[in-house]
PDB file of N, CA and C in Angstrom:
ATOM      1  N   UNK A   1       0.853  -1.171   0.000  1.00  0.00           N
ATOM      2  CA  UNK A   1       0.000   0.000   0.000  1.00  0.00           C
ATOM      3  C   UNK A   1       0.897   1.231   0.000  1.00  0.00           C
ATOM      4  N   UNK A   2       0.971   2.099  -0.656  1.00  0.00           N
ATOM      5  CA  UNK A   2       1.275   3.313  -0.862  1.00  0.00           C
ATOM      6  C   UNK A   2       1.019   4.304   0.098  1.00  0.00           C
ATOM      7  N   UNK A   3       1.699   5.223  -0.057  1.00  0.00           N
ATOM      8  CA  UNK A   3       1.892   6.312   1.580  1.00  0.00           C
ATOM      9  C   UNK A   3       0.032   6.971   0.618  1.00  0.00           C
ATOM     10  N   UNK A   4      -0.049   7.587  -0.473  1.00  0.00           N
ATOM     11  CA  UNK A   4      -1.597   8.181  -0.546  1.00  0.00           C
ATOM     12  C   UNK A   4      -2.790   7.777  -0.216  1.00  0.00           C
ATOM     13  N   UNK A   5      -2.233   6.138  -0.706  1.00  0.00           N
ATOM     14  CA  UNK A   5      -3.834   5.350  -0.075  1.00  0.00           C
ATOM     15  C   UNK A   5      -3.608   4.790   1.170  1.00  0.00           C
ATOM     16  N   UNK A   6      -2.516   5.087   2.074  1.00  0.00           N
ATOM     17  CA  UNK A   6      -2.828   4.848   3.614  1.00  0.00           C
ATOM     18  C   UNK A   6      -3.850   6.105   3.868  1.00  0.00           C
ATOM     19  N   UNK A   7      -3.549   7.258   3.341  1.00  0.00           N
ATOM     20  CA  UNK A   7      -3.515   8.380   3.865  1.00  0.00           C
ATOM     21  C   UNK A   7      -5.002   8.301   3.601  1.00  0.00           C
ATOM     22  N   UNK A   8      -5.591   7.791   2.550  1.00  0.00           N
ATOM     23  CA  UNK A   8      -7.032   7.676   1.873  1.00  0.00           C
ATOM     24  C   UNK A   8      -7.833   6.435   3.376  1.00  0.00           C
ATOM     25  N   UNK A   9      -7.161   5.437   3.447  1.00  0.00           N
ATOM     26  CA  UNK A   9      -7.978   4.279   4.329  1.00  0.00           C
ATOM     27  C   UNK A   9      -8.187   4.875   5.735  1.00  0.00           C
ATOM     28  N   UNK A  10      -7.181   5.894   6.116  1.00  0.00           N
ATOM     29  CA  UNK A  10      -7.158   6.370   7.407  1.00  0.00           C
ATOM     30  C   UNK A  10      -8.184   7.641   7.621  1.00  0.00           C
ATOM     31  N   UNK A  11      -8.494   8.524   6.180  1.00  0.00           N
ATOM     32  CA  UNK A  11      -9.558   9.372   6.439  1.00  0.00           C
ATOM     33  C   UNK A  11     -10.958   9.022   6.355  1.00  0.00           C
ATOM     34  N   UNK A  12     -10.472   7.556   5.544  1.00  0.00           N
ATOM     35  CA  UNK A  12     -12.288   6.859   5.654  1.00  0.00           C
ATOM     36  C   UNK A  12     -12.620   6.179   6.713  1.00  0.00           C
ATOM     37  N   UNK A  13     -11.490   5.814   7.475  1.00  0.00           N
ATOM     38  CA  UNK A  13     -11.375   4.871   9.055  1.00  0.00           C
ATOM     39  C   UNK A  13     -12.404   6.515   9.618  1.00  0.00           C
ATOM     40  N   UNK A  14     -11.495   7.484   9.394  1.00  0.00           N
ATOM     41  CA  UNK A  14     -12.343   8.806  10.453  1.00  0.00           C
ATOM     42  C   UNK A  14     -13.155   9.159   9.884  1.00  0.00           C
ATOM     43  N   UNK A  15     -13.687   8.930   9.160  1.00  0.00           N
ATOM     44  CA  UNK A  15     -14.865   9.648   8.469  1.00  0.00           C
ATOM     45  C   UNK A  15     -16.327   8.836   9.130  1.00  0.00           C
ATOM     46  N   UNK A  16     -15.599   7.163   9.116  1.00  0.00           N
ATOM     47  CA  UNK A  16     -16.574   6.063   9.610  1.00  0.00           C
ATOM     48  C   UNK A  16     -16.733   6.426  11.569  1.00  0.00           C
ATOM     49  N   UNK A  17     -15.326   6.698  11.747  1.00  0.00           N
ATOM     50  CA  UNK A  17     -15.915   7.218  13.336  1.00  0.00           C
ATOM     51  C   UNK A  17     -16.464   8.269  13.375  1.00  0.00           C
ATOM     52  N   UNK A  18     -16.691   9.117  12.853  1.00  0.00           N
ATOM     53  CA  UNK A  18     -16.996  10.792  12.980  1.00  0.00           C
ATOM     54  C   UNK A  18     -18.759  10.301  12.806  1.00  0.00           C
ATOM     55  N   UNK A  19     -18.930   9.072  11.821  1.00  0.00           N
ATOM     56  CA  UNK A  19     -20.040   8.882  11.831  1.00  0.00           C
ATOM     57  C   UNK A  19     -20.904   8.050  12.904  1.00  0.00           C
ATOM     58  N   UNK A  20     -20.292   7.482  13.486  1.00  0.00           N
ATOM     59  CA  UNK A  20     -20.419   6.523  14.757  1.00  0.00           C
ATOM     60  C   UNK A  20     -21.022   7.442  16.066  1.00  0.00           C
ATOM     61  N   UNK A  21     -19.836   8.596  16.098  1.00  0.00           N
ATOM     62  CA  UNK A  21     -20.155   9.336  16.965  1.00  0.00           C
ATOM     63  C   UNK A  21     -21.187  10.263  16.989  1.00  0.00           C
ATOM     64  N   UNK A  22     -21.528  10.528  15.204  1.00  0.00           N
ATOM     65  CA  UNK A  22     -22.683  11.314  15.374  1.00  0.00           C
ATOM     66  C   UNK A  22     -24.426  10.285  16.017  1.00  0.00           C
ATOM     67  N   UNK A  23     -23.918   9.173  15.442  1.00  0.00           N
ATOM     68  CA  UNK A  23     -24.739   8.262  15.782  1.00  0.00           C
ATOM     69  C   UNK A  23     -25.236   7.681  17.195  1.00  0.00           C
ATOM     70  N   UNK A  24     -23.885   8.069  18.113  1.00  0.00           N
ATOM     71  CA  UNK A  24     -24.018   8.113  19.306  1.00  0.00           C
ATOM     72  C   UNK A  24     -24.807   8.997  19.714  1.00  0.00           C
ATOM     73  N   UNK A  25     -24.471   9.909  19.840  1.00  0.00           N
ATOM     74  CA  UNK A  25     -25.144  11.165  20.248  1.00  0.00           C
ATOM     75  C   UNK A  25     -26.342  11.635  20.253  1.00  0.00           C
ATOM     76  N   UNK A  26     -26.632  10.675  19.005  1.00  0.00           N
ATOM     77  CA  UNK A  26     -28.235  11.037  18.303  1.00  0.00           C
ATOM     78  C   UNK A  26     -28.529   9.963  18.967  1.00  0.00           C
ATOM     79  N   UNK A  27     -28.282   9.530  19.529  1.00  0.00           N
ATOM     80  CA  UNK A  27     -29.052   7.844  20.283  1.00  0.00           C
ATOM     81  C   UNK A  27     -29.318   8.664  21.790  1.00  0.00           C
ATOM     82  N   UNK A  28     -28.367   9.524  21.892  1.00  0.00           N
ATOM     83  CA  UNK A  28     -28.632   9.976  23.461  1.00  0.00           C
ATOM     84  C   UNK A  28     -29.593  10.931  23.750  1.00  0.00           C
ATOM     85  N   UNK A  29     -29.034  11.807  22.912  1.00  0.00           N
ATOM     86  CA  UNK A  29     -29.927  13.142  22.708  1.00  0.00           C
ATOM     87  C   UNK A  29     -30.024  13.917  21.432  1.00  0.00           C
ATOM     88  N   UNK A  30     -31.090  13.247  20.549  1.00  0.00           N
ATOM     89  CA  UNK A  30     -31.773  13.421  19.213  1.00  0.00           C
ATOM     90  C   UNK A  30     -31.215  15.520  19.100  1.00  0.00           C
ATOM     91  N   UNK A  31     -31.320  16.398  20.101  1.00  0.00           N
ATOM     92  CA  UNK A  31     -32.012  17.388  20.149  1.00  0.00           C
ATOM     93  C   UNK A  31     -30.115  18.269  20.309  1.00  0.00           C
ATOM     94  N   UNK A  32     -29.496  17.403  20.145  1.00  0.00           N
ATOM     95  CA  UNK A  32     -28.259  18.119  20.724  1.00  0.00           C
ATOM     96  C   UNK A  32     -27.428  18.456  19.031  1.00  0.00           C
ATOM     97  N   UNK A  33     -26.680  19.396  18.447  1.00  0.00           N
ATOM     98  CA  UNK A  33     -26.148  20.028  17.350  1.00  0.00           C
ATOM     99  C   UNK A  33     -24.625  19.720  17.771  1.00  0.00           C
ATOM    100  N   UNK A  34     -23.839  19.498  16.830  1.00  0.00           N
ATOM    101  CA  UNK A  34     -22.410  18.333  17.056  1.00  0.00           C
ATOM    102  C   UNK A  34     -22.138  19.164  15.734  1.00  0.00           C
ATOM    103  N   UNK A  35     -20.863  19.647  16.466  1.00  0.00           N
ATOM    104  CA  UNK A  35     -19.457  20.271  15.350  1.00  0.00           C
ATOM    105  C   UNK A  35     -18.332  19.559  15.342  1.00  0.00           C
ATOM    106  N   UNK A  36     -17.834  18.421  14.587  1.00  0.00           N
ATOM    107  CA  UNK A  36     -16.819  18.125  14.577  1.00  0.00           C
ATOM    108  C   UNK A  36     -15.585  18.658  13.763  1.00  0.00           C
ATOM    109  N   UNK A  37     -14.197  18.577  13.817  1.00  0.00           N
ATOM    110  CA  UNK A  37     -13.121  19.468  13.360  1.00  0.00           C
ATOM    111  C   UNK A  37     -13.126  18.960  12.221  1.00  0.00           C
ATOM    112  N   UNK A  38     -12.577  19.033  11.451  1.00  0.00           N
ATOM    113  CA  UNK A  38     -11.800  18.147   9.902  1.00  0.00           C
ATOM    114  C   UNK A  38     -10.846  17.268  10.443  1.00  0.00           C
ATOM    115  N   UNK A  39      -9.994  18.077  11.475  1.00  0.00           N
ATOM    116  CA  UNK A  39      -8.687  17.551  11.477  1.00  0.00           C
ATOM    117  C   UNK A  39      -8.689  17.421  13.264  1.00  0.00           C
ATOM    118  N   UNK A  40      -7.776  16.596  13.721  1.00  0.00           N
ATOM    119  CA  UNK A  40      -7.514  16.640  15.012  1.00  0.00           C
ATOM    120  C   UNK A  40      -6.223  17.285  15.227  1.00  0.00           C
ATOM    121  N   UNK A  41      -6.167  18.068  16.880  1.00  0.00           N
ATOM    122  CA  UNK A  41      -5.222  19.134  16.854  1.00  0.00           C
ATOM    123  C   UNK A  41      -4.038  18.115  18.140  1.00  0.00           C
ATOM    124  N   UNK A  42      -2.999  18.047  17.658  1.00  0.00           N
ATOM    125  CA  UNK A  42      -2.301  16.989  18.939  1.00  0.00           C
ATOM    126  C   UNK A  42      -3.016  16.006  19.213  1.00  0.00           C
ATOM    127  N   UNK A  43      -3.590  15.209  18.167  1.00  0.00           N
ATOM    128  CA  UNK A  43      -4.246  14.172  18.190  1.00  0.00           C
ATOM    129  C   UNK A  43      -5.626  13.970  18.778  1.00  0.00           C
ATOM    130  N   UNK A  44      -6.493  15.108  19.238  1.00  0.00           N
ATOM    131  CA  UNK A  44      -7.567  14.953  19.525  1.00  0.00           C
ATOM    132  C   UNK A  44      -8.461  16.072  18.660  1.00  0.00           C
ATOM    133  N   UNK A  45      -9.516  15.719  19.196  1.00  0.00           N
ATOM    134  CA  UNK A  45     -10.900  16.189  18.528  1.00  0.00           C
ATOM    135  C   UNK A  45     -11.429  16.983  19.440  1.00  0.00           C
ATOM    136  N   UNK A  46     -11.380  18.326  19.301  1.00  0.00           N
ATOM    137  CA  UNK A  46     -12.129  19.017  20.138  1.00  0.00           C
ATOM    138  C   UNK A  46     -13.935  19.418  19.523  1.00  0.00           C
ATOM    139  N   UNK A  47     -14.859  18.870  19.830  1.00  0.00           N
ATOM    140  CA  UNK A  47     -16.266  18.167  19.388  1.00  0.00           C
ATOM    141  C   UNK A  47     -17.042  19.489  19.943  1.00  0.00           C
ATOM    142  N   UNK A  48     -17.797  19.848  19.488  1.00  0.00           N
ATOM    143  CA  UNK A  48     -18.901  21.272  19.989  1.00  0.00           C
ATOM    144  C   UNK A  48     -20.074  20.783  20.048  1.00  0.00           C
ATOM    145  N   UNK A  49     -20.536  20.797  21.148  1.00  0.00           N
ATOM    146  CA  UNK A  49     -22.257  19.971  21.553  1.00  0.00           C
ATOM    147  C   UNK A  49     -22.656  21.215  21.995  1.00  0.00           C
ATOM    148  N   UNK A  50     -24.241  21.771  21.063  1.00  0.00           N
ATOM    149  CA  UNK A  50     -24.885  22.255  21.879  1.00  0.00           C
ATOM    150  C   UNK A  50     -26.257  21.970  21.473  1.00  0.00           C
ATOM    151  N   UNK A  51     -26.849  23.093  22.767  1.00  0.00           N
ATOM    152  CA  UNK A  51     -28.744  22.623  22.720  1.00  0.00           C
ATOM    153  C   UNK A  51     -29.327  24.203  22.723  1.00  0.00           C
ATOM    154  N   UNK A  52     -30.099  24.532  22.446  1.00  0.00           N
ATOM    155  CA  UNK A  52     -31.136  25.830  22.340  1.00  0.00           C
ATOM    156  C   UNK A  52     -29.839  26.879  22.973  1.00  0.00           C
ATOM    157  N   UNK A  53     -29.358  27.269  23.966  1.00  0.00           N
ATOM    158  CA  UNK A  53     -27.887  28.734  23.950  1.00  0.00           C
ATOM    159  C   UNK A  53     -27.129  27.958  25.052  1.00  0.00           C
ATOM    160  N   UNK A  54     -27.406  26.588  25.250  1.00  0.00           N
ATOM    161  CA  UNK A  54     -26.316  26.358  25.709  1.00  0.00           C
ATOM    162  C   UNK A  54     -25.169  25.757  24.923  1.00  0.00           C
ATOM    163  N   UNK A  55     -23.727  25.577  25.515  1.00  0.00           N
ATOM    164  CA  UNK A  55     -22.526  24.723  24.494  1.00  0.00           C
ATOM    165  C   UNK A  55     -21.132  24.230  25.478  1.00  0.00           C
ATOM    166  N   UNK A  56     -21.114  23.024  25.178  1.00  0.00           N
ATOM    167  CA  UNK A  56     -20.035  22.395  26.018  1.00  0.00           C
ATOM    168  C   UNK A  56     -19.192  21.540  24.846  1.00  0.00           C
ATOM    169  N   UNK A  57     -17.733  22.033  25.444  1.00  0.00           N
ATOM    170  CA  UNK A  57     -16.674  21.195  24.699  1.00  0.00           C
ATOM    171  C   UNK A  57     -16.258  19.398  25.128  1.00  0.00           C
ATOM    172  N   UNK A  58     -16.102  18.754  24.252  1.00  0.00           N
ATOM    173  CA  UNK A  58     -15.447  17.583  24.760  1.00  0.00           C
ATOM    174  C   UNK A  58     -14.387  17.403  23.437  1.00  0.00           C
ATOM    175  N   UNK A  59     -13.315  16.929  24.760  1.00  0.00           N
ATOM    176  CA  UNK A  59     -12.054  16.128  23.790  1.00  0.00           C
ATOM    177  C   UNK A  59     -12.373  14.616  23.652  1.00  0.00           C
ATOM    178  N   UNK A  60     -11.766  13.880  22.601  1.00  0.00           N
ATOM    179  CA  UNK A  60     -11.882  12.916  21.967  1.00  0.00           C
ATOM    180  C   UNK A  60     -10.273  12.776  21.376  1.00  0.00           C
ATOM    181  N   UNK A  61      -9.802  11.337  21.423  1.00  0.00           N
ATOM    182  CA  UNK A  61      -8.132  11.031  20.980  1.00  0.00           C
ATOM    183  C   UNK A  61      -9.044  10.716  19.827  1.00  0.00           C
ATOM    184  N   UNK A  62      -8.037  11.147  19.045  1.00  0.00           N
ATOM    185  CA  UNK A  62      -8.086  10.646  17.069  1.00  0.00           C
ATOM    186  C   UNK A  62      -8.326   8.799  17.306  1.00  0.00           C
ATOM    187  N   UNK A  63      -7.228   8.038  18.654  1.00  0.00           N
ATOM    188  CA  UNK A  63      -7.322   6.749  17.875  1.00  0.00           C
ATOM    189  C   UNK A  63      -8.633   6.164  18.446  1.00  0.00           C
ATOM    190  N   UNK A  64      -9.452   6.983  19.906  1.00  0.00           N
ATOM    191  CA  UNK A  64     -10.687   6.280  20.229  1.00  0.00           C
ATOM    192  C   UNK A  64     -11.714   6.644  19.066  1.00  0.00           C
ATOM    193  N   UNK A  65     -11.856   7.508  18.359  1.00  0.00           N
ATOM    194  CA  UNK A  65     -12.672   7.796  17.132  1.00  0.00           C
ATOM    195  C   UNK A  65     -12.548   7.077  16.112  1.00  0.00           C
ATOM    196  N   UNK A  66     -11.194   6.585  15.883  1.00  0.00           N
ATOM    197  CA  UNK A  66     -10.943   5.370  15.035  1.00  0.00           C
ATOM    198  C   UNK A  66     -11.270   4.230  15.263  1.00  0.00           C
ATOM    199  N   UNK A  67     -11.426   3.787  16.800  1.00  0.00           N
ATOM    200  CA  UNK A  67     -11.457   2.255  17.256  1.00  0.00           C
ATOM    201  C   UNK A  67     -13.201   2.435  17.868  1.00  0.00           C
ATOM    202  N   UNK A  68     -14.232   3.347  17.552  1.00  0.00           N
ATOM    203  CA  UNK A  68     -15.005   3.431  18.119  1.00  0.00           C
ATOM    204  C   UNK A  68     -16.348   2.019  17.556  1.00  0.00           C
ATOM    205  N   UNK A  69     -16.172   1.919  16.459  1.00  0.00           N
ATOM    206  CA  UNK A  69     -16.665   0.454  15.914  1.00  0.00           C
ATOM    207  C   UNK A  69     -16.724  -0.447  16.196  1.00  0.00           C
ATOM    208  N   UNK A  70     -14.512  -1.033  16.405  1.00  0.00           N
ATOM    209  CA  UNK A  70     -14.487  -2.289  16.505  1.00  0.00           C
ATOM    210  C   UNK A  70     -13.819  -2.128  18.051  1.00  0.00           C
ATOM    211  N   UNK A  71     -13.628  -1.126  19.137  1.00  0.00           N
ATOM    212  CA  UNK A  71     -12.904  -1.833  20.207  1.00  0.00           C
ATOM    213  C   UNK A  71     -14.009  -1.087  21.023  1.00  0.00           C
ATOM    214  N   UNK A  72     -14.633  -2.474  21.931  1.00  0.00           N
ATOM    215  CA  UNK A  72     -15.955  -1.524  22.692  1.00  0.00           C
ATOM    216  C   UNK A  72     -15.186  -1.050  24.131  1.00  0.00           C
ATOM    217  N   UNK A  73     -13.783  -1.464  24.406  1.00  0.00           N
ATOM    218  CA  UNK A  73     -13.296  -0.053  25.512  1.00  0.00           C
ATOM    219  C   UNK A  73     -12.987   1.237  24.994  1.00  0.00           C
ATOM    220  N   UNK A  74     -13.068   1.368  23.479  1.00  0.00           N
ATOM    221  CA  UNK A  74     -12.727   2.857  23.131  1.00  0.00           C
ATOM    222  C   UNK A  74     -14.011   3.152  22.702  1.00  0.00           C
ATOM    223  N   UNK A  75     -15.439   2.316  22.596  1.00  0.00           N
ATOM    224  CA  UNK A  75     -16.374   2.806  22.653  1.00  0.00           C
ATOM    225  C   UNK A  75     -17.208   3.575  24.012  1.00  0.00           C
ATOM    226  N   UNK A  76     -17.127   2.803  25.196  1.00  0.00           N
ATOM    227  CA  UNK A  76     -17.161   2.937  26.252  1.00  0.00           C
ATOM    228  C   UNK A  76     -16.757   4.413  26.964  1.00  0.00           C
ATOM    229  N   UNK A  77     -15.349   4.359  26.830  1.00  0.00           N
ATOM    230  CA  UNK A  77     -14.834   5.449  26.899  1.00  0.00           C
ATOM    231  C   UNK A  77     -15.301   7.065  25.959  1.00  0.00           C
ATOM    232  N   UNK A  78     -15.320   6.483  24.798  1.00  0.00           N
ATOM    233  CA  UNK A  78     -16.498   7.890  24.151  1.00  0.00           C
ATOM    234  C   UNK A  78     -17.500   8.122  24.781  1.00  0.00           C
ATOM    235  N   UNK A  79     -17.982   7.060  24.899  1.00  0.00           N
ATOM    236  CA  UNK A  79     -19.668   7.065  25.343  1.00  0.00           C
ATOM    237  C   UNK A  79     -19.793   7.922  26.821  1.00  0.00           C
ATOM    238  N   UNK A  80     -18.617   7.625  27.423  1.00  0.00           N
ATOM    239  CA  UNK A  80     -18.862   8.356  28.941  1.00  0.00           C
ATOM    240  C   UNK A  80     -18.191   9.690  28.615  1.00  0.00           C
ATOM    241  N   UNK A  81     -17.441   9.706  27.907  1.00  0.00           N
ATOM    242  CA  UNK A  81     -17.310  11.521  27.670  1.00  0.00           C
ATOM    243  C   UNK A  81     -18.546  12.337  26.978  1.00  0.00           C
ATOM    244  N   UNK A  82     -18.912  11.581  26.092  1.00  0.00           N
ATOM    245  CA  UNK A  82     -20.116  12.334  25.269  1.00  0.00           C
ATOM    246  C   UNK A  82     -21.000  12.278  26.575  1.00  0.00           C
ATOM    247  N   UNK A  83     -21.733  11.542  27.251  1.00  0.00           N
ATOM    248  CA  UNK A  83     -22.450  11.498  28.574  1.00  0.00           C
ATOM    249  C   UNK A  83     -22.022  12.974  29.469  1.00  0.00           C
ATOM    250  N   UNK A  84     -20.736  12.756  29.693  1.00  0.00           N
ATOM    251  CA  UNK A  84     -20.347  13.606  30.840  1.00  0.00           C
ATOM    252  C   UNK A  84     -20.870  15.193  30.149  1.00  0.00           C
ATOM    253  N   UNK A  85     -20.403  15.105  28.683  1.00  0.00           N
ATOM    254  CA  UNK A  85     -20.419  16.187  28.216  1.00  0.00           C
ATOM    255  C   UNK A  85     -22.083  17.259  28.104  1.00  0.00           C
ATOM    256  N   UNK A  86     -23.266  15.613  27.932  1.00  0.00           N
ATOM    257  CA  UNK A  86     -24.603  16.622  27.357  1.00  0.00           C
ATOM    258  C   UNK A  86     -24.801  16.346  29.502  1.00  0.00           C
ATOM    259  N   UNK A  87     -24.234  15.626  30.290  1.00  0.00           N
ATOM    260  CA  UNK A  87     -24.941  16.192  31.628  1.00  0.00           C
ATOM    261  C   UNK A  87     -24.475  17.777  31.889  1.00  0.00           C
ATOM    262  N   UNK A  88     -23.521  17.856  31.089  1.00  0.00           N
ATOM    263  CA  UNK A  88     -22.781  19.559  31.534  1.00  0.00           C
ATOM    264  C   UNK A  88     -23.685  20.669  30.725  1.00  0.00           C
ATOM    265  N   UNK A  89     -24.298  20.051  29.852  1.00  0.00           N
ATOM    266  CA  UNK A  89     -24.838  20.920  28.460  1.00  0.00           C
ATOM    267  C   UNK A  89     -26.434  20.840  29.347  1.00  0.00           C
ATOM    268  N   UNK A  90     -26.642  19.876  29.562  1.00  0.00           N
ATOM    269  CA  UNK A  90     -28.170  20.450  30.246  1.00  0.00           C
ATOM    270  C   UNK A  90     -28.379  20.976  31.829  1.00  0.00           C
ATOM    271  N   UNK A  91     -27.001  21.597  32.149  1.00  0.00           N
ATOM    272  CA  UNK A  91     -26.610  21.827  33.547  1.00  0.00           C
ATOM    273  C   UNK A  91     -27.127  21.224  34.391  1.00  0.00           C
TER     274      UNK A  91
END
């Protein structure tokens, strides 16, 4: 495999978590608006959740967004940040 089409399998690996996570979220709280980056900054994802004027940040590592499919401790682990994150968002 070639350095372009790693570079290609690895943005569709994140493209497939970016979709996971929106999927999460919408499982939790249908009602909540999700900004994700393009890119991760020092390897994480800084994610923008908000609801009617409220907005809370959560970080996310690039590789739990990648492994959010197939490894259910890096699902787990999303799952309780996105959690922690809409209990902060609905104060």
């Amino acid at each position: 495999m070639g350095f372009f089409s790693g570079l290609l399998l690895m943005a569709d690996e994140i493209e497939a978590g970016k979709t996971a996570l929106l999927s999460l979220i919408a499982q939790l709280d249908a009602d909540v608006q999700v900004v994700i980056p393009v890119r991760a900054t020092n390897d994480r994802y800084l994610i923008s959740l908000s609801k009617g004027k409220g907005r809370e940040f959560i970080s996310i590592a690039e590789d739990d967004l990648l492994d959010i499919d197939q490894e259910p401790m890096a699902r787990r682990e999303v799952e309780l940040i996105v959690k922690t994150g809409l209990a902060k968002l609905a104060g």
